[in-house]
N, C-alpha and C. Protein backbone atom coordinates (compact mmCIF):
# COMPACT_ATOMS: atom_id res chain seq x y z
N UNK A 1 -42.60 0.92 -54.57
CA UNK A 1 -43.21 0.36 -55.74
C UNK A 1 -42.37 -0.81 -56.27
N UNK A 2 -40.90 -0.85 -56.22
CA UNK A 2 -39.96 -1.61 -56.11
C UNK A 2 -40.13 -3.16 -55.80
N UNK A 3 -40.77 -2.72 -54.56
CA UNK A 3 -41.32 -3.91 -54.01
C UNK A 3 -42.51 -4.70 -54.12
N UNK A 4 -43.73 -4.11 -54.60
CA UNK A 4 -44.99 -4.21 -55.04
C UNK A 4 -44.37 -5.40 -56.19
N UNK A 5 -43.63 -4.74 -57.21
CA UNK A 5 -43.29 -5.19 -58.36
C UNK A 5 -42.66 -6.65 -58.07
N UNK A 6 -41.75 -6.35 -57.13
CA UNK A 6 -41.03 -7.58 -57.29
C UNK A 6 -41.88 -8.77 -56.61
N UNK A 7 -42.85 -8.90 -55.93
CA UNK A 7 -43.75 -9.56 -54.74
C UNK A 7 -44.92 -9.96 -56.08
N UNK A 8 -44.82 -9.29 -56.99
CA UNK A 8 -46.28 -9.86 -58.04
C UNK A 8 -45.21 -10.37 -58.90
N UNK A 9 -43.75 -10.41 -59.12
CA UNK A 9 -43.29 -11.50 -59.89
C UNK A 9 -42.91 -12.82 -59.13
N UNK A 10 -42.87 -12.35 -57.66
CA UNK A 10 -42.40 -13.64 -56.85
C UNK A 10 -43.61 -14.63 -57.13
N UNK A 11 -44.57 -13.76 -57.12
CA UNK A 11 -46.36 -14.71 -57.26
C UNK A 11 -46.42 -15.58 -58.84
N UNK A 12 -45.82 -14.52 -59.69
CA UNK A 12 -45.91 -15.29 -60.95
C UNK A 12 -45.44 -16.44 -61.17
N UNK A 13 -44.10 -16.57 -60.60
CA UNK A 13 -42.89 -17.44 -60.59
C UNK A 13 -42.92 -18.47 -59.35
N UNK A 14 -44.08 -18.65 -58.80
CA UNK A 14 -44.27 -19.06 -57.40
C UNK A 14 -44.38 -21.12 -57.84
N UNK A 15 -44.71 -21.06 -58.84
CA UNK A 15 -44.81 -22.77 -59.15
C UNK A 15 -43.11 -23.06 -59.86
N UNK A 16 -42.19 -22.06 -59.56
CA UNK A 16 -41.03 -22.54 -60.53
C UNK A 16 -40.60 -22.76 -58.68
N UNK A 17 -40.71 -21.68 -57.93
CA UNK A 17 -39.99 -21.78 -56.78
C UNK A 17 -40.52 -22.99 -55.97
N UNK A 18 -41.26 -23.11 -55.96
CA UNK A 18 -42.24 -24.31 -55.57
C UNK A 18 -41.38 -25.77 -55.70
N UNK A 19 -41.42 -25.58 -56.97
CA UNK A 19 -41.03 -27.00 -57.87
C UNK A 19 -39.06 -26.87 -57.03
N UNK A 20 -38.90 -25.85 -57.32
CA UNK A 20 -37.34 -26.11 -56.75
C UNK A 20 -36.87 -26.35 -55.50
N UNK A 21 -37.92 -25.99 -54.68
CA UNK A 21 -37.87 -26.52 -53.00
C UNK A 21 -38.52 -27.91 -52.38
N UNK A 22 -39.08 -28.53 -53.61
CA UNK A 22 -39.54 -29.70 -53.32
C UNK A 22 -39.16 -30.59 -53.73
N UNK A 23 -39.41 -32.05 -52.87
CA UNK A 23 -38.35 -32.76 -53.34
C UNK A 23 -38.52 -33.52 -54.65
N UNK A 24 -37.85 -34.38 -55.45
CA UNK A 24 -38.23 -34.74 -56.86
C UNK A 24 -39.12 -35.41 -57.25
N UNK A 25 -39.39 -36.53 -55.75
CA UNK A 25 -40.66 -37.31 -55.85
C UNK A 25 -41.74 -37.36 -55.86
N UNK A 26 -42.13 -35.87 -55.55
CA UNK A 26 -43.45 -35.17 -54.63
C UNK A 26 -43.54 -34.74 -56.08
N UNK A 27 -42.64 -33.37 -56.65
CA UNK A 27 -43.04 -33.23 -57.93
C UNK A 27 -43.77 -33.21 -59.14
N UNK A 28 -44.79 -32.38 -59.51
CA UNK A 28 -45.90 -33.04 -60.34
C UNK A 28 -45.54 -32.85 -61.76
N UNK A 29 -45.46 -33.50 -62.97
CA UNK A 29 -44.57 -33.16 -64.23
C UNK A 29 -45.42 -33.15 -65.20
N UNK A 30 -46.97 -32.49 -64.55
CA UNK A 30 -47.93 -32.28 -65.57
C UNK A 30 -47.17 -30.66 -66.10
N UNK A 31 -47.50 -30.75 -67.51
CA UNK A 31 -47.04 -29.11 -68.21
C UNK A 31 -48.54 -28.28 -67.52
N UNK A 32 -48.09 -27.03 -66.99
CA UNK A 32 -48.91 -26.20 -66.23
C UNK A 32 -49.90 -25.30 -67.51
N UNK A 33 -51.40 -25.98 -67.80
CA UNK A 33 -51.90 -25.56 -68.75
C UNK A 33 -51.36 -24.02 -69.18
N UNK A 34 -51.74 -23.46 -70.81
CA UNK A 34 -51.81 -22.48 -71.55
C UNK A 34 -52.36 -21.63 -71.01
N UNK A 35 -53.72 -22.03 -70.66
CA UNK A 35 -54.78 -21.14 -70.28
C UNK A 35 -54.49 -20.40 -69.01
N UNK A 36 -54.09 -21.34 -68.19
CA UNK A 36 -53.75 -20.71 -66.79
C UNK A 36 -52.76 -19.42 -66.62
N UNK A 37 -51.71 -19.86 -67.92
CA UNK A 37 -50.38 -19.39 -67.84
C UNK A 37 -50.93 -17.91 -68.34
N UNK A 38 -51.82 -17.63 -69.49
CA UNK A 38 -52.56 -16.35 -69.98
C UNK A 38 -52.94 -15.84 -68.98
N UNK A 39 -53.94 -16.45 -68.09
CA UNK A 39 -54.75 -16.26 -67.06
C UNK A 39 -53.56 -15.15 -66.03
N UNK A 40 -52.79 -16.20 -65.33
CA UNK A 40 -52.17 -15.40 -64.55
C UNK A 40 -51.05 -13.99 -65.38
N UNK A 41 -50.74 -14.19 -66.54
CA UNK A 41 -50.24 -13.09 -66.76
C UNK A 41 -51.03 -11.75 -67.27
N UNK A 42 -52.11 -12.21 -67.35
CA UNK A 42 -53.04 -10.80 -66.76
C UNK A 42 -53.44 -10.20 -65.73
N UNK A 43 -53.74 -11.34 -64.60
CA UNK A 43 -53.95 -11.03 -63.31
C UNK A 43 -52.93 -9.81 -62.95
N UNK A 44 -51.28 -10.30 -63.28
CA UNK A 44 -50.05 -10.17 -62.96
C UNK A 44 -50.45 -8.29 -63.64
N UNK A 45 -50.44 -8.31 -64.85
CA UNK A 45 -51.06 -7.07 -65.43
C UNK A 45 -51.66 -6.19 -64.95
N UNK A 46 -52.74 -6.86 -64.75
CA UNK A 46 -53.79 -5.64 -64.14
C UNK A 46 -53.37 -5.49 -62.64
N UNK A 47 -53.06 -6.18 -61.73
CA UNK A 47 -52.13 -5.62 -60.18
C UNK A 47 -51.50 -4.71 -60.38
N UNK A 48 -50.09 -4.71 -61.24
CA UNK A 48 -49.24 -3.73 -61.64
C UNK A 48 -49.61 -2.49 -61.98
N UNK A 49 -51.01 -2.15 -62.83
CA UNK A 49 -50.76 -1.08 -63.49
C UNK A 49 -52.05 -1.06 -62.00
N UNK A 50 -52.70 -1.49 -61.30
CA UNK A 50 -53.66 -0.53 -60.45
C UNK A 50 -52.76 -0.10 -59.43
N UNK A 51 -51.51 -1.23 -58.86
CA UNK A 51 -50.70 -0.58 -58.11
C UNK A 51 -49.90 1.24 -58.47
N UNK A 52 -49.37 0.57 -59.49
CA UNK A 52 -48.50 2.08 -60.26
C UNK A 52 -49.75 3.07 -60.30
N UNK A 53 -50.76 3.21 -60.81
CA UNK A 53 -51.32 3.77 -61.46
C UNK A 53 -52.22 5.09 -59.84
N UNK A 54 -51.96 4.51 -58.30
CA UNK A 54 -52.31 5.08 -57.41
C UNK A 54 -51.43 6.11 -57.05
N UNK A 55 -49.95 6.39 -57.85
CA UNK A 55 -49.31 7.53 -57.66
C UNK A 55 -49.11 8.40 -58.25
N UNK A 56 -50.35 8.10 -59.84
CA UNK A 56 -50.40 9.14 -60.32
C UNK A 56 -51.32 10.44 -60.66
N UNK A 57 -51.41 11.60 -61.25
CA UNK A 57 -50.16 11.57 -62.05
C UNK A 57 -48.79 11.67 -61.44
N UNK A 58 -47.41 11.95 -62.41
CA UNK A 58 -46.21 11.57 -61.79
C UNK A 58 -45.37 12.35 -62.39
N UNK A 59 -44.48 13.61 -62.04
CA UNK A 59 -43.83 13.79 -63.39
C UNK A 59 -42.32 12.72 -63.38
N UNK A 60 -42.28 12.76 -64.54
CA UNK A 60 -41.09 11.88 -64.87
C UNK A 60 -40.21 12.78 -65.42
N UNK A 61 -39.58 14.27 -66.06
CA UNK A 61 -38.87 14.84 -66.17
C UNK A 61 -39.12 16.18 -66.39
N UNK A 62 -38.76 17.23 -66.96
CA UNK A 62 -38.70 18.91 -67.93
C UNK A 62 -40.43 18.85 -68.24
N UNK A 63 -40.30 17.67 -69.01
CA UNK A 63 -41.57 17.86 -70.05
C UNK A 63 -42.28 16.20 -69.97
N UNK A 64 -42.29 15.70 -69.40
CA UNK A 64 -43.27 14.87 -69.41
C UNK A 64 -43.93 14.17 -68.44
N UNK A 65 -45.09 14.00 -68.12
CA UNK A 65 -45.59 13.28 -66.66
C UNK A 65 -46.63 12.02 -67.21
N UNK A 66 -46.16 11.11 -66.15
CA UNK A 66 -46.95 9.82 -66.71
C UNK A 66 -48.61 10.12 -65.78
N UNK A 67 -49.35 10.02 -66.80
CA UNK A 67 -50.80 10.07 -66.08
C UNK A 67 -52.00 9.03 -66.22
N UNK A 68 -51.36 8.09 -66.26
CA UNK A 68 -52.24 7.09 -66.49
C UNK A 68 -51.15 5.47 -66.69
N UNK A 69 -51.93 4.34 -65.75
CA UNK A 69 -51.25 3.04 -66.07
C UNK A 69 -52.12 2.10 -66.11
N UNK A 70 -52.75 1.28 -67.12
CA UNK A 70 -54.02 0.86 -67.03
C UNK A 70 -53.09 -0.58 -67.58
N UNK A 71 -53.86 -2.43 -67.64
CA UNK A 71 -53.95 -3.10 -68.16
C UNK A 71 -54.57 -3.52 -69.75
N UNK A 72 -54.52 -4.14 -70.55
CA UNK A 72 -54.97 -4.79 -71.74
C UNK A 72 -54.45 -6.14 -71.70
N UNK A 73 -55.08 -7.03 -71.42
CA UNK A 73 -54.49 -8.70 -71.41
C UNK A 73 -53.70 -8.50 -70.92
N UNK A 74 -52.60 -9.04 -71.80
CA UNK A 74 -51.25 -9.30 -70.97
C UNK A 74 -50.49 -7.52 -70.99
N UNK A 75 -50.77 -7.15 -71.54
CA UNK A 75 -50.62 -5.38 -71.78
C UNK A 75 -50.12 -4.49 -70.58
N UNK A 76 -49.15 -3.81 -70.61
CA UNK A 76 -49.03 -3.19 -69.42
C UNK A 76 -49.12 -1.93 -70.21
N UNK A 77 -49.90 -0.39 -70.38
CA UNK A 77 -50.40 0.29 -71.19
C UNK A 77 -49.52 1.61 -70.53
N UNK A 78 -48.82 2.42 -70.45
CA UNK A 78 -48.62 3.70 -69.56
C UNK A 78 -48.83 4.77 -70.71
N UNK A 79 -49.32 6.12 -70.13
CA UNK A 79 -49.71 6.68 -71.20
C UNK A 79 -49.11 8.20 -70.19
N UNK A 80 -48.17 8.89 -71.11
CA UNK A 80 -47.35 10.34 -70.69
C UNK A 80 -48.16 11.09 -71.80
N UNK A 81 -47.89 12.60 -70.34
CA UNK A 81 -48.09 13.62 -71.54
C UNK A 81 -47.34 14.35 -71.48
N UNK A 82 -46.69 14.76 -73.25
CA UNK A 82 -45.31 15.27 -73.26
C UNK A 82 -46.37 17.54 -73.10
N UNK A 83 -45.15 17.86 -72.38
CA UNK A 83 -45.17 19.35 -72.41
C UNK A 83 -44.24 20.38 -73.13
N UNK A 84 -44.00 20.53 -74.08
CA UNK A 84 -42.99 21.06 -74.84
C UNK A 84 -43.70 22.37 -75.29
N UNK A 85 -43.41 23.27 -74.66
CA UNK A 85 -43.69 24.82 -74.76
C UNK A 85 -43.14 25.31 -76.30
N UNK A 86 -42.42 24.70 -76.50
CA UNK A 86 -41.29 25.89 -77.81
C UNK A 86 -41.39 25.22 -79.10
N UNK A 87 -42.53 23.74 -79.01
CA UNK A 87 -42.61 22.82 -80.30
C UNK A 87 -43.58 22.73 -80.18
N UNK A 88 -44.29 22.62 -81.57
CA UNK A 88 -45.69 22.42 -82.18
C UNK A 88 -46.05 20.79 -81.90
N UNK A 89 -46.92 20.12 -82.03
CA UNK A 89 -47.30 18.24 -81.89
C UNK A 89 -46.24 17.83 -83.05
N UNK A 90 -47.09 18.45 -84.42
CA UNK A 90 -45.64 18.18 -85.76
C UNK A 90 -44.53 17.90 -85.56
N UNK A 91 -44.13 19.17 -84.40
CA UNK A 91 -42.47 18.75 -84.69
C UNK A 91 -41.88 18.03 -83.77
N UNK A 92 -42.83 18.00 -82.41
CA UNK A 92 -42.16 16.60 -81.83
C UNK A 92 -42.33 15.12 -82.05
N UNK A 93 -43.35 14.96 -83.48
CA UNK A 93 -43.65 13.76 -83.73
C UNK A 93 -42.39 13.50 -84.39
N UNK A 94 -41.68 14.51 -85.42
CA UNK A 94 -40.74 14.82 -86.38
C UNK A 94 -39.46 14.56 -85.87
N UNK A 95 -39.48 15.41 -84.90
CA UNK A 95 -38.22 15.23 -84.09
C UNK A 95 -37.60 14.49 -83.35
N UNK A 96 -38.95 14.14 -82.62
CA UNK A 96 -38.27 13.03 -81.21
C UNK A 96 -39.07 11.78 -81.19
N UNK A 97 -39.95 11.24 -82.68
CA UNK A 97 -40.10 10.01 -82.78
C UNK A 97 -39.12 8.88 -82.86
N UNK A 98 -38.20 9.04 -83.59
CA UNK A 98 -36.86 7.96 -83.59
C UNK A 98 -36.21 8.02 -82.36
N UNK A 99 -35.84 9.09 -81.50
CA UNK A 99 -34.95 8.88 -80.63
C UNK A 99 -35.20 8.36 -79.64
N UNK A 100 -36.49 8.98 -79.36
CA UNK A 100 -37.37 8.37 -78.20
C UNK A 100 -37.84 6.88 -77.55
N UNK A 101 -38.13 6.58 -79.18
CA UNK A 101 -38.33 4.80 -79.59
C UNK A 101 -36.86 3.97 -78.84
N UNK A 102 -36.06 4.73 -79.60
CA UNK A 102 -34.81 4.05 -79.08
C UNK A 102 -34.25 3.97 -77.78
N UNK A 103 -34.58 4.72 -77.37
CA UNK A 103 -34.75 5.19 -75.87
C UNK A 103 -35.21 4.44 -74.83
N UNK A 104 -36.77 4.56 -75.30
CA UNK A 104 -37.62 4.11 -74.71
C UNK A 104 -37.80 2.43 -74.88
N UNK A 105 -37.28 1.96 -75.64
CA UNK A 105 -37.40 0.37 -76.02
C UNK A 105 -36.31 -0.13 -75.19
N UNK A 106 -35.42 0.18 -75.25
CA UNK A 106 -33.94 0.03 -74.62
C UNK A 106 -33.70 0.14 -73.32
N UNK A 107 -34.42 1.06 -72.82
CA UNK A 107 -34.52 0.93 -71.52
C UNK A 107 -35.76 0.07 -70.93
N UNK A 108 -37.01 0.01 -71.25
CA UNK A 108 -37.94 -0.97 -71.55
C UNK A 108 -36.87 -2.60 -71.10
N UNK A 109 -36.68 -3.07 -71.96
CA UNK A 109 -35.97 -3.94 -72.43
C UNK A 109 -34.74 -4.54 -70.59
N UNK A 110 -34.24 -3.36 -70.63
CA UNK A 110 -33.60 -3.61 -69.73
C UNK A 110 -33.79 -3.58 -67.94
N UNK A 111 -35.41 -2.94 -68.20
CA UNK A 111 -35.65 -2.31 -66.77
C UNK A 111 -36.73 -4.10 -66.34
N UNK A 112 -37.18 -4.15 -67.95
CA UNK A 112 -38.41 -4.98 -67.34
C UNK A 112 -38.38 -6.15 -68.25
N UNK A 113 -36.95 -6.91 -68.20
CA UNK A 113 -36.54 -8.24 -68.29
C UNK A 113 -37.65 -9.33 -68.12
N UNK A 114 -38.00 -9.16 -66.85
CA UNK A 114 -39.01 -10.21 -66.36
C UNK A 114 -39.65 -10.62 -66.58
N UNK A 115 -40.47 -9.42 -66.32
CA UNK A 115 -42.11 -9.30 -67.38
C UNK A 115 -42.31 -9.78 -68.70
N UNK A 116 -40.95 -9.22 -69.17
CA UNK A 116 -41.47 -9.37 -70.76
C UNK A 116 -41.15 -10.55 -71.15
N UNK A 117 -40.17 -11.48 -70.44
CA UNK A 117 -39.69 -12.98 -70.95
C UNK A 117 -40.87 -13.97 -70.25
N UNK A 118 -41.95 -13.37 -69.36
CA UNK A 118 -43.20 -13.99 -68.85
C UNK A 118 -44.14 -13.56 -70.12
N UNK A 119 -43.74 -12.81 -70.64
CA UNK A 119 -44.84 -12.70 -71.41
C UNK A 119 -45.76 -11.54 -71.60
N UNK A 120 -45.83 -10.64 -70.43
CA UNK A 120 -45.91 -9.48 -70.59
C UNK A 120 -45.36 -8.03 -70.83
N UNK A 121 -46.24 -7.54 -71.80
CA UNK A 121 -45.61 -6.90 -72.92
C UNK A 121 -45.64 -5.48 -72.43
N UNK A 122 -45.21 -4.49 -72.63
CA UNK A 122 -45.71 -2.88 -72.49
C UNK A 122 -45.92 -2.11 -73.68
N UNK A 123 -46.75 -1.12 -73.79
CA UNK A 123 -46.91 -0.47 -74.58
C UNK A 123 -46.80 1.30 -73.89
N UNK A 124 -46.15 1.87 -74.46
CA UNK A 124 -45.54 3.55 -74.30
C UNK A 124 -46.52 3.93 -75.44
N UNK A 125 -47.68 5.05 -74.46
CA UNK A 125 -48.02 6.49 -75.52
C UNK A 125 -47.96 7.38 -75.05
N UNK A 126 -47.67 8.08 -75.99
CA UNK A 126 -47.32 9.70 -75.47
C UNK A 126 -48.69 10.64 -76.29
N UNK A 127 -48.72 11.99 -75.42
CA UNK A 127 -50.14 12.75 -75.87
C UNK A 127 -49.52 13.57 -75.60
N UNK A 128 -49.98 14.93 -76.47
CA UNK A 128 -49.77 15.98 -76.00
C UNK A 128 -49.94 16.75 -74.79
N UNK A 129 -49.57 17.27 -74.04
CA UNK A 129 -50.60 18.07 -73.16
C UNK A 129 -51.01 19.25 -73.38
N UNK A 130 -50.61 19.47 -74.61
CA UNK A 130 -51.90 20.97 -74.96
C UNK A 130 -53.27 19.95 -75.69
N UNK A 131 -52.58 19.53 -76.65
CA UNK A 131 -54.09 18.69 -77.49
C UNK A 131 -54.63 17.48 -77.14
N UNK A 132 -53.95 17.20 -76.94
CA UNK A 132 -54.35 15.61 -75.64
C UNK A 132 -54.47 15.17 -77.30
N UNK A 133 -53.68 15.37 -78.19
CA UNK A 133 -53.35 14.22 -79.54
C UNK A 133 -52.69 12.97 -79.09
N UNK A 134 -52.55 12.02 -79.68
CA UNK A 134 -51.48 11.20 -79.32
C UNK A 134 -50.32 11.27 -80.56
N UNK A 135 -49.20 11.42 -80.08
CA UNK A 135 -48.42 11.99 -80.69
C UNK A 135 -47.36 10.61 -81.18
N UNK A 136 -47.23 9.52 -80.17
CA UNK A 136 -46.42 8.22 -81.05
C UNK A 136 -46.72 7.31 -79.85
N UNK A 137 -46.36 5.85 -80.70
CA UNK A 137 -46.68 4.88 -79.07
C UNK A 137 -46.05 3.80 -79.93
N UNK A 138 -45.25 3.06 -78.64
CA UNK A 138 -44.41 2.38 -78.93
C UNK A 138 -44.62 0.93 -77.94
N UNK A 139 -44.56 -0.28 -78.91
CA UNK A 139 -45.23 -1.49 -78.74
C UNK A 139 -43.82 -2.28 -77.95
N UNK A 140 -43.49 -3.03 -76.97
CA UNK A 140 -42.18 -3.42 -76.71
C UNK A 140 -42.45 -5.09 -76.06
N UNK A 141 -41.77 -5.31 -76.85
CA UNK A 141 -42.00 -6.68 -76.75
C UNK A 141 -40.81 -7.90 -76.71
N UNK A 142 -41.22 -9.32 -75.97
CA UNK A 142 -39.45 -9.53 -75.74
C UNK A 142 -38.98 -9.58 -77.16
N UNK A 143 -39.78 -10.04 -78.14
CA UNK A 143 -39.03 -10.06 -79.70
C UNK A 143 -37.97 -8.86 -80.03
N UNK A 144 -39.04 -7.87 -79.46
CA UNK A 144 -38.11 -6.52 -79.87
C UNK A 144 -36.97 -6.23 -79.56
N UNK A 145 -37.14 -6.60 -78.26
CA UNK A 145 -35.70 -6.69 -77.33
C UNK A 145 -34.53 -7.42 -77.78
N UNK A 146 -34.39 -8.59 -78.90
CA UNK A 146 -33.80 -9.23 -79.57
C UNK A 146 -33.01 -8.27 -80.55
N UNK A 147 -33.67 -7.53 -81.47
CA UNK A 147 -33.20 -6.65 -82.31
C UNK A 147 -31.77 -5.67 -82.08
């Protein structure tokens, strides 16, 4: 998946590599429209999450498995469901909303550099898996990553 990932940023980044293997004269120094630049960072979006999204569900630890990876624009959406036998929805909203955030942004931040300084953003929700509530969701963005 490693590789999936890195092969749809080589694609994103394919007019920077372009521009750097060619020579200065050839060069075209039109600014590469807005629209396009939206354009492809959805394309870039929606690849990613149909790629990821064919191995799941997935568990990711004790208590939580990612079951779903869908696109929104530039949106990369993953959606876990937490399993916590010994806590009510209440108290893991209570409990493990702050830590989690922090957690989860931070590593965010650091795993998926790329993406997010292109412009695409992720969003983390979590659901129960007894109530299929959604229990917190967390927006990550390169701004955030600043903080």
């Amino acid at each position: 998946m490693k590789h999936t990932i890195f092969f749809l940023l080589l694609l994103f980044f394919q007019n920077t590599l372009i521009a750097e293997t060619t020579p200065p004269s050839k060069i075209d120094n039109r600014e590469f429209p807005k629209e396009e630049l939206q354009k492809q960072k959805i394309h870039i979006a929606q690849m990613v999450a149909k790629e990821i999204a064919k191995s799941l569900p997935q568990k990711v630890d004790k208590y939580t498995r990612l079951v779903n990876v869908k696109s929104d624009n530039a949106f990369l959406i993953y959606t876990f469901e937490l399993n916590v036998p010994s806590k009510s929805d209440a108290e893991i909203i209570k409990e493990d909303h702050s830590r989690m955030q922090r957690a989860i942004t931070e590593g965010v931040c650091q795993s998926s550099e790329k993406f997010l300084s292109a412009g695409i953003n992720t969003r983390y929700i979590y659901k129960s898996a007894k109530s299929k509530k959604e229990l917190f969701r967390f927006d990550i963005t390169r701004d955030r990553c600043k903080l």
